[in-house]
Protein backbone atom coordinates (compact mmCIF):
# COMPACT_ATOMS: atom_id res chain seq x y z
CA UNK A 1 21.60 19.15 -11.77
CA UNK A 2 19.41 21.57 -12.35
CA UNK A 3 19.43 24.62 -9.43
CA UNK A 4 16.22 24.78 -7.52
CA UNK A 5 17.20 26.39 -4.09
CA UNK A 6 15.71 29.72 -5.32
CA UNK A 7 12.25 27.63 -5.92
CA UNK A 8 11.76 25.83 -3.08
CA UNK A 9 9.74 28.77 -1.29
CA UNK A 10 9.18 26.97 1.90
CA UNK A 11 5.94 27.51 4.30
CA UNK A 12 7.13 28.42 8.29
CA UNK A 13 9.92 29.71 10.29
CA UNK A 14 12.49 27.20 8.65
CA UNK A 15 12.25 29.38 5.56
CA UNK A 16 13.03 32.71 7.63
CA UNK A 17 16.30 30.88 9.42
CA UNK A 18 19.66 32.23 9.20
CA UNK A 19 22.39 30.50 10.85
CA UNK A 20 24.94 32.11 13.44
CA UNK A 21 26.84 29.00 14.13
CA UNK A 22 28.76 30.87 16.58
CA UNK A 23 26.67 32.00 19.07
CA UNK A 24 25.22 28.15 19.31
CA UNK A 25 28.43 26.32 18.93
CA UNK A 26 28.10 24.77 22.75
CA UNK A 27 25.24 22.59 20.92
CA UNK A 28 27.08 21.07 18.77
CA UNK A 29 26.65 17.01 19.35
CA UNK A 30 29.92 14.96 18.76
CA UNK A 31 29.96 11.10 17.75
CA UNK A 32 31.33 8.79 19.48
CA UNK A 33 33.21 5.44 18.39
CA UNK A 34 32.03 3.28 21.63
CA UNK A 35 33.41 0.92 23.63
CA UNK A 36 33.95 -1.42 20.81
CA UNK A 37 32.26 -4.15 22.88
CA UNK A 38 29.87 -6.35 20.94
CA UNK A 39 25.79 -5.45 21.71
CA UNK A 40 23.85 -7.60 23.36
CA UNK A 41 20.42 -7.85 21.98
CA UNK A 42 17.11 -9.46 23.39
CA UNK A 43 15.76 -9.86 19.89
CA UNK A 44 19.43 -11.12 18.58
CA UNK A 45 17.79 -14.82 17.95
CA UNK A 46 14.48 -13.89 17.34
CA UNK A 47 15.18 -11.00 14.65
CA UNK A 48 13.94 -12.14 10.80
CA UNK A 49 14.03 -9.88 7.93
CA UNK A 50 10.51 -10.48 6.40
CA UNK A 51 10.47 -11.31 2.82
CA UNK A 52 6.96 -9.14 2.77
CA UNK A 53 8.71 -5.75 3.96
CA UNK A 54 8.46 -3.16 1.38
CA UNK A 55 10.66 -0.05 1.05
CA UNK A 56 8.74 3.12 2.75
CA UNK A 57 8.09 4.86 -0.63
CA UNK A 58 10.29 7.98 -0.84
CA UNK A 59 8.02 11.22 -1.16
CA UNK A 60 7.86 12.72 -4.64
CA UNK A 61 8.90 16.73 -4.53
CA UNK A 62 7.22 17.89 -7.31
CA UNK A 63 8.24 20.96 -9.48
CA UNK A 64 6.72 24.17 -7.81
CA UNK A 65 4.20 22.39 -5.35
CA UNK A 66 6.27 23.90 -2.35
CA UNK A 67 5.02 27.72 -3.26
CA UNK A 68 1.15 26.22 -3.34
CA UNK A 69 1.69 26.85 0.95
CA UNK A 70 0.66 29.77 2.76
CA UNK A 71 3.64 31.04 4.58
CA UNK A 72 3.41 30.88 8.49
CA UNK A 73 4.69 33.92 9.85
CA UNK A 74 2.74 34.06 13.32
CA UNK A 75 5.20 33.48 16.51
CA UNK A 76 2.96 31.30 18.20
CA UNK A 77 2.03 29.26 14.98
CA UNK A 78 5.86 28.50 14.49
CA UNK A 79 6.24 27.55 17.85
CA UNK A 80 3.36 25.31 17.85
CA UNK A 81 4.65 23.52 14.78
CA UNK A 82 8.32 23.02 16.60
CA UNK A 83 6.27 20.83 18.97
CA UNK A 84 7.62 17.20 19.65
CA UNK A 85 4.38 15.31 18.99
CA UNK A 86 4.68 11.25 19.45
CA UNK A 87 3.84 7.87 20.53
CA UNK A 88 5.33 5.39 23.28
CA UNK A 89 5.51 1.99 22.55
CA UNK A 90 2.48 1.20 24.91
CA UNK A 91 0.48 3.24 22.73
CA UNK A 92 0.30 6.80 24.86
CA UNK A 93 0.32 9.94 22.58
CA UNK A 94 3.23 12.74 23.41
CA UNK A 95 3.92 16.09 23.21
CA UNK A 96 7.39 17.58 24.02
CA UNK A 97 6.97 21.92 23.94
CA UNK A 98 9.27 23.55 22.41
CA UNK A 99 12.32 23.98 25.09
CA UNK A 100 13.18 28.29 26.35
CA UNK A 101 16.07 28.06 24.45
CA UNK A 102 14.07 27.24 21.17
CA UNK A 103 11.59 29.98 21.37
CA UNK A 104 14.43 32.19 21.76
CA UNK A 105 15.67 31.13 18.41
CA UNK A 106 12.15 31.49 16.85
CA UNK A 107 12.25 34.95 18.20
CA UNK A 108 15.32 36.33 17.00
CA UNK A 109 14.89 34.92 13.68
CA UNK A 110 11.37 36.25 12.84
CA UNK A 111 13.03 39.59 13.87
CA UNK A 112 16.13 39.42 11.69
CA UNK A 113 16.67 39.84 8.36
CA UNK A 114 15.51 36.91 5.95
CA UNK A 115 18.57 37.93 3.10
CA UNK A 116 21.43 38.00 5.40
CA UNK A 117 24.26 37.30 3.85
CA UNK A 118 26.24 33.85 4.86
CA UNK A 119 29.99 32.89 4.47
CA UNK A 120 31.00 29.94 2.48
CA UNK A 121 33.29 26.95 3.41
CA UNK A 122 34.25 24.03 1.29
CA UNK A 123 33.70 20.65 2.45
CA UNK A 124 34.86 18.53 -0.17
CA UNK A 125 36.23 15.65 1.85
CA UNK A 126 34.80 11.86 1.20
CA UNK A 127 34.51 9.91 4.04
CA UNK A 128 38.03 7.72 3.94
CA UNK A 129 35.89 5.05 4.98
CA UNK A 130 34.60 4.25 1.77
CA UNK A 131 37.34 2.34 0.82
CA UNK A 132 38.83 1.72 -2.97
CA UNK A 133 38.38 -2.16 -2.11
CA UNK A 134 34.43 -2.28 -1.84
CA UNK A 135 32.94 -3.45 -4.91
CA UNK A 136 29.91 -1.75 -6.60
CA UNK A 137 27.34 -4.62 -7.96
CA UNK A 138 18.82 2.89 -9.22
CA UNK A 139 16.26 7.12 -7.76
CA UNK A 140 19.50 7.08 -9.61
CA UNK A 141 20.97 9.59 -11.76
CA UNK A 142 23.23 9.02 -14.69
CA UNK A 143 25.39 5.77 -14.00
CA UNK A 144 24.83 3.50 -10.93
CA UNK A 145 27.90 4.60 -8.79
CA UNK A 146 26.38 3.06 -5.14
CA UNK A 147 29.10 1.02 -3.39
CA UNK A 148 27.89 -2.01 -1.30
CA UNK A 149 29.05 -1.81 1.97
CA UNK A 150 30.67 -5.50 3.00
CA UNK A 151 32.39 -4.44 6.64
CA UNK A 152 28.80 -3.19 8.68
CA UNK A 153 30.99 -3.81 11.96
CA UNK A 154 33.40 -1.16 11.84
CA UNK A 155 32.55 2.28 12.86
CA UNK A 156 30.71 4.40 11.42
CA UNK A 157 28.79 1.79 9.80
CA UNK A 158 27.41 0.19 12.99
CA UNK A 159 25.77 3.03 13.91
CA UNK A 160 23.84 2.88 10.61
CA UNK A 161 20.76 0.94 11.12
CA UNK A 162 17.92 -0.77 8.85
CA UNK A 163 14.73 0.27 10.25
CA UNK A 164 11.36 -1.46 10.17
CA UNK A 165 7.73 -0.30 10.78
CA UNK A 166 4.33 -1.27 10.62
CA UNK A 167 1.85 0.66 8.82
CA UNK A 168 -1.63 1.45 10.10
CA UNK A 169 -3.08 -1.20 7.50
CA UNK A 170 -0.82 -3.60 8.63
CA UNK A 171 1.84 -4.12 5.93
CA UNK A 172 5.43 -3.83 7.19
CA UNK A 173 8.10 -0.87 5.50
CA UNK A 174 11.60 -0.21 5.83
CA UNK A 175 13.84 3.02 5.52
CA UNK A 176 17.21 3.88 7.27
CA UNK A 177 18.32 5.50 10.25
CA UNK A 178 21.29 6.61 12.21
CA UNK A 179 22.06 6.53 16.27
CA UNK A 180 22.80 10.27 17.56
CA UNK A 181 23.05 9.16 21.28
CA UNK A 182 23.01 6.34 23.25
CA UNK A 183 19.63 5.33 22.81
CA UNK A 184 18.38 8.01 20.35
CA UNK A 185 17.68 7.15 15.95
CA UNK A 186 17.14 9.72 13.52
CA UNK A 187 15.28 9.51 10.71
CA UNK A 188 12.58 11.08 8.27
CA UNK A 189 9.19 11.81 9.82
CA UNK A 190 7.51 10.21 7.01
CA UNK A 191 9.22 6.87 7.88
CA UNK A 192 7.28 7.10 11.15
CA UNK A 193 3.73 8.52 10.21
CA UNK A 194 2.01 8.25 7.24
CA UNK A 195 -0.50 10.91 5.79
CA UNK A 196 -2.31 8.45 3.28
CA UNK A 197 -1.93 5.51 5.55
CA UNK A 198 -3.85 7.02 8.49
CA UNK A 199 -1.19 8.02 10.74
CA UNK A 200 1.40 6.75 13.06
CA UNK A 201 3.39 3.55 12.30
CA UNK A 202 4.01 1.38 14.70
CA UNK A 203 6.35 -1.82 16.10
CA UNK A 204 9.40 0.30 14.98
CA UNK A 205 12.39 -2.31 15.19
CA UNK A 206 16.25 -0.44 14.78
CA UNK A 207 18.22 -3.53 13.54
CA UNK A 208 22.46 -1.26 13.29
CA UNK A 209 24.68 -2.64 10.95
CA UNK A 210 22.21 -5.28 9.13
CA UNK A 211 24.50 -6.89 6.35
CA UNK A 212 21.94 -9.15 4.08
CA UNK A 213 19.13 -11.08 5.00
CA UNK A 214 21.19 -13.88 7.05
CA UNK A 215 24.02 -10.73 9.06
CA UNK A 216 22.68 -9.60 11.56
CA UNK A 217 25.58 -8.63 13.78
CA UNK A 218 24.29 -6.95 16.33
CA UNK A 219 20.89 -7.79 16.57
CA UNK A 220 17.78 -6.17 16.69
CA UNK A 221 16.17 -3.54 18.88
CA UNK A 222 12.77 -2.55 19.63
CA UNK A 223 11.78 1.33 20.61
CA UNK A 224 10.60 3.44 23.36
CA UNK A 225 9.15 5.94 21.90
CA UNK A 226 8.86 7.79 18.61
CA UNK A 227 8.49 11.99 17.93
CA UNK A 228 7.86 13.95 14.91
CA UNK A 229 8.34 17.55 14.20
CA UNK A 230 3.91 18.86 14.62
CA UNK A 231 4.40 20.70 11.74
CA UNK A 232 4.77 17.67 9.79
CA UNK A 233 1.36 16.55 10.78
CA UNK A 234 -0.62 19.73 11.27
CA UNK A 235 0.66 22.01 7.90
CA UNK A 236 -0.26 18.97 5.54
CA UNK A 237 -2.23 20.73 2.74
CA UNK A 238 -2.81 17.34 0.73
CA UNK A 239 0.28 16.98 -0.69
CA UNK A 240 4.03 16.13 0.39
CA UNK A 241 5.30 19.42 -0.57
CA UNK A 242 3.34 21.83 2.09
CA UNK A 243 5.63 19.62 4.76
CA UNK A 244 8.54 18.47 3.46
CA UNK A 245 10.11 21.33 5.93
CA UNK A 246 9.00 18.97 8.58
CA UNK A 247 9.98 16.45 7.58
CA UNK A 248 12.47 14.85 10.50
CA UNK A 249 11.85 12.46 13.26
CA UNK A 250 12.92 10.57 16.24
CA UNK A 251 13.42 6.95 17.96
CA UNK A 252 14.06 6.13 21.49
CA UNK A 253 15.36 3.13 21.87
CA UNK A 254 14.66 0.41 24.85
CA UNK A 255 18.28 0.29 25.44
CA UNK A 256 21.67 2.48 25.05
CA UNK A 257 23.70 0.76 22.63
CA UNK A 258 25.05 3.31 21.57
CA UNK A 259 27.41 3.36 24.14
CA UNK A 260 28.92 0.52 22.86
CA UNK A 261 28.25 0.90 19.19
CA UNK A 262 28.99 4.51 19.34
CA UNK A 263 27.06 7.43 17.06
CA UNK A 264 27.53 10.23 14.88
CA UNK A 265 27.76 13.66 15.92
CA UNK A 266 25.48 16.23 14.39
CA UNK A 267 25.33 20.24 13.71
CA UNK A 268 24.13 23.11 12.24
CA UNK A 269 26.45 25.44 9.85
CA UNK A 270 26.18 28.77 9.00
CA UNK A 271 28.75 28.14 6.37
CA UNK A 272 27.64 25.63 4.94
CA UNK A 273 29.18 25.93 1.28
CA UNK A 274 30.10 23.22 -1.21
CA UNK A 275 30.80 19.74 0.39
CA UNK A 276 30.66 16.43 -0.08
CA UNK A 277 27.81 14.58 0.84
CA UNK A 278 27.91 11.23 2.05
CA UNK A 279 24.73 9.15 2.14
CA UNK A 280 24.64 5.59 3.68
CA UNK A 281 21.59 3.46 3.80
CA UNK A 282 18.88 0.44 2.70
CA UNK A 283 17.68 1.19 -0.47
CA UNK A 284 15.14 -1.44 -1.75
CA UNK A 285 16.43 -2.06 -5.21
CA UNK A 286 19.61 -3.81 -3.88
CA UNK A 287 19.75 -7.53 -2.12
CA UNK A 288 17.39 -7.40 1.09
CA UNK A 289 19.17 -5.82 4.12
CA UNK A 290 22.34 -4.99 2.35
CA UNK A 291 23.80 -1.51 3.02
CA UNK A 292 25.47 1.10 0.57
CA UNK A 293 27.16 4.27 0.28
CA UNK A 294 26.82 7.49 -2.03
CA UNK A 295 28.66 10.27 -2.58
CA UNK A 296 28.08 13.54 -4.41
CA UNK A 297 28.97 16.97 -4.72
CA UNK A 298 26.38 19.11 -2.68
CA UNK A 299 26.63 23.12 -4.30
CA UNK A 300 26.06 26.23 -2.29
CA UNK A 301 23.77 27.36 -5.22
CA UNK A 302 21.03 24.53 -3.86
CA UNK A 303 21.55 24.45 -0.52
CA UNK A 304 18.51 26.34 1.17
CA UNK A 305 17.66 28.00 4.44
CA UNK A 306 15.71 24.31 5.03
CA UNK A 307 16.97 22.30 2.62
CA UNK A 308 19.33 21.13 -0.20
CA UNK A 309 19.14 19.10 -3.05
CA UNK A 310 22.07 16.75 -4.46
CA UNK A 311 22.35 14.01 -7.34
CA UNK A 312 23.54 11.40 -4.79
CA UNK A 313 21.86 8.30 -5.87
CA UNK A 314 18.94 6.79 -3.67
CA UNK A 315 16.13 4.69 -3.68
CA UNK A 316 13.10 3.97 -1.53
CA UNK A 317 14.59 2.60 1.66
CA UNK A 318 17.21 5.19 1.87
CA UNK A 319 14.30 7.52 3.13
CA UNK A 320 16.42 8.52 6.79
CA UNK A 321 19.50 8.24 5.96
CA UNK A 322 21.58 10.53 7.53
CA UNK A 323 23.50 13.23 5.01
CA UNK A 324 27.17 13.81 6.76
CA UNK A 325 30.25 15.77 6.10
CA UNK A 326 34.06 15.51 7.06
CA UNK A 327 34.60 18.91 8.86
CA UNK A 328 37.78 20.65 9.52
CA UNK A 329 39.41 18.31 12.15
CA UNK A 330 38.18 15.24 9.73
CA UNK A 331 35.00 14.41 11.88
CA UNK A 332 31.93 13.41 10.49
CA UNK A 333 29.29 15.27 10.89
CA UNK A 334 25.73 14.89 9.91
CA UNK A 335 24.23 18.15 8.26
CA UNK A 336 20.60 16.59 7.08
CA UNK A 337 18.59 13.83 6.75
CA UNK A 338 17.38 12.56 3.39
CA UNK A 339 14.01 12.80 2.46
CA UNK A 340 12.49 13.12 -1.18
CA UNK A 341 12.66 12.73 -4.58
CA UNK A 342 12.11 15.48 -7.27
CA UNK A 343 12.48 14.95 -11.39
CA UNK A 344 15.82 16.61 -11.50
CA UNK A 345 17.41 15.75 -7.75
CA UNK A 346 17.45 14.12 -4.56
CA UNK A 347 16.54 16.09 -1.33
CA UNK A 348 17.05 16.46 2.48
CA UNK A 349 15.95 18.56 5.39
CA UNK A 350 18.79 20.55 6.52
CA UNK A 351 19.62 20.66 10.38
CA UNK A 352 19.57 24.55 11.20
CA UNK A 353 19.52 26.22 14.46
CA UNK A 354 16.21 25.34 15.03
CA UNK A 355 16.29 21.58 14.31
CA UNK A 356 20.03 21.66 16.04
CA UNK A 357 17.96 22.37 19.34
CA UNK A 358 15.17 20.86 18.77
CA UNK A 359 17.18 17.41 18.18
CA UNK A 360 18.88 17.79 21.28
CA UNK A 361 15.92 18.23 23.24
CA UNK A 362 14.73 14.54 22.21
CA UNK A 363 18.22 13.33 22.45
CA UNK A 364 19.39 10.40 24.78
């Protein structure tokens, strides 16, 4: 794969972050396996995977468009962009400020050093849940080497959700998203708003563990509420590049199954070297509603302040998808959220000190 960390010039206060995983370590989220007990859906009987639902389109990252952005380097500007802006269900708008604790980050790293120099640890672990015994049937790179995922019940893969929207124009989309918290999704921004379809998407349904068109083992489960990073929104220049920074989002759910589903955990690394990335999803060139896994090597040389870019193979529909690692004590961990595609690699929005908080402010 061709390196591109050093290109990616990136327009706000993400591109200025260093990480001191230390001093923030008490905000590190853990996941959670449940109760175990099945979920108990409203919409369990009443949930239908449309045949009209297309794939959200993944954005295209195109070669250089990144450094067409001014760079934001005003305080207040950042801060503004760090907003929680959203919708409820019933159609109210939102705004969530950014929390004390956030503008303190904001602070400190507009005043230190944009070069600093970070450690490196290897990650290299798969997740031993991608067992030897699933059978693989393309963007893809090179060989197909996605692995259908047969078993949505067991954990993690119940927390792993199909998501569905409906555009502004009325056509229905799909991408993927992962539970955090008891009641809380996370997902791309642009799986929730759309720039050339007029704005927010609506009817957002979380349906965890879909397995085909005719699986639907847990049911279905409509939303709350639904946030977006401002920035995402307000820094659009007329292309997908001036906010791919932005690019994260957001879903309350109407009702805490996570508690018994369980979710992943979630952080921010300072060290954040080589490591395996594991990528499980919806992508829309596969059977309707099926779920698969990808793995790939993630390098230190394109991982970004913001970002980092990977060969894992993905496809429209596998816009959300959480990006995870095995840490030291064999956890997973999700480390970004995948986003775009670019003619040489695949590419997600890396959860940094600033996202870490501004995650758990949403949280629930």
């Amino acid at each position: 794969m061709k390196k591109r960390a050093s290109s990616l010039i990136l327009t706000a206060l993400l591109a200025t972050t260093a990480w001191s995983g230390a001093a923030y370590a008490q905000q590190y989220s853990g996941g959670s396996e449940g109760s175990g007990e099945a979920s108990r859906s409203p919409m369990a009987e009443d949930f239908v995977l449309r045949d009209a639902v297309k794939p959200i389109a993944s954005p295209k990252l195109e070669e250089g468009e990144e450094s067409r952005a001014a760079p934001i380097t005003d305080e207040a500007a950042i801060v503004n962009s760090l907003t929680a802006v959203g919708r409820s269900r019933d159609g109210k708008e939102l705004r969530v400020a950014p929390s004390d604790a956030l503008k303190s980050i904001i602070k400190e790293e507009l005043a230190a050093p944009g070069d600093a120099k970070k450690t490196s640890t290897e990650r290299k672990a798969e997740d031993p849940a991608f067992t030897a015994g699933d059978e693989a049937d393309r963007q893809v790179f090179g060989a197909d080497d996605r692995v259908q995922i047969k078993n949505t019940k067991t954990y993690p893969f119940r927390v792993i959700g199909y998501l569905e929207a409906k555009s502004p124009s009325g056509n229905y989309g799909s991408c993927s998203a992962t539970l955090i918290g008891p009641r809380t999704v996370l997902t791309a921004a642009h799986c929730l708003y759309s720039h050339d379809d007029g704005g927010w998407l609506d009817e957002f349904v979380f349906v965890p563990g879909l397995n085909g068109q005719n699986d639907v083992p847990f049911g279905a489960y409509s939303y709350e509420t639904a946030y977006v990073v401002e920035g995402f929104i307000t820094n659009y220049q007329g292309y997908y590049g001036s906010v791919v920074p932005w690019d994260l989002g957001i879903v309350t759910l109407s009702e805490p199954i996570g508690d018994q589903l369980g979710w992943l955990g979630y952080n921010n690394y300072d060290d954040l070297g080589d490591f395996a990335a594991n990528i499980v999803g919806y992508p829309g060139d596969k059977p309707g509603g099926t779920m698969w896994r990808a793995t790939c090597s993630v390098l230190a040389e394109n991982i970004g302040e913001d970002y980092f870019q990977y060969d894992c193979d993905t496809y429209p529909g596998s816009s959300g998808s959480s990006v995870y690692a095995m840490d030291g004590n064999n956890q997973r961990v999700i480390v970004g959220v995948n986003v775009a595609e670019s003619p040489n690699a695949n590419t997600a929005v890396r959860i940094n000190r600033a996202y870490l908080e501004w995650i758990n402010s949403l949280n629930k």
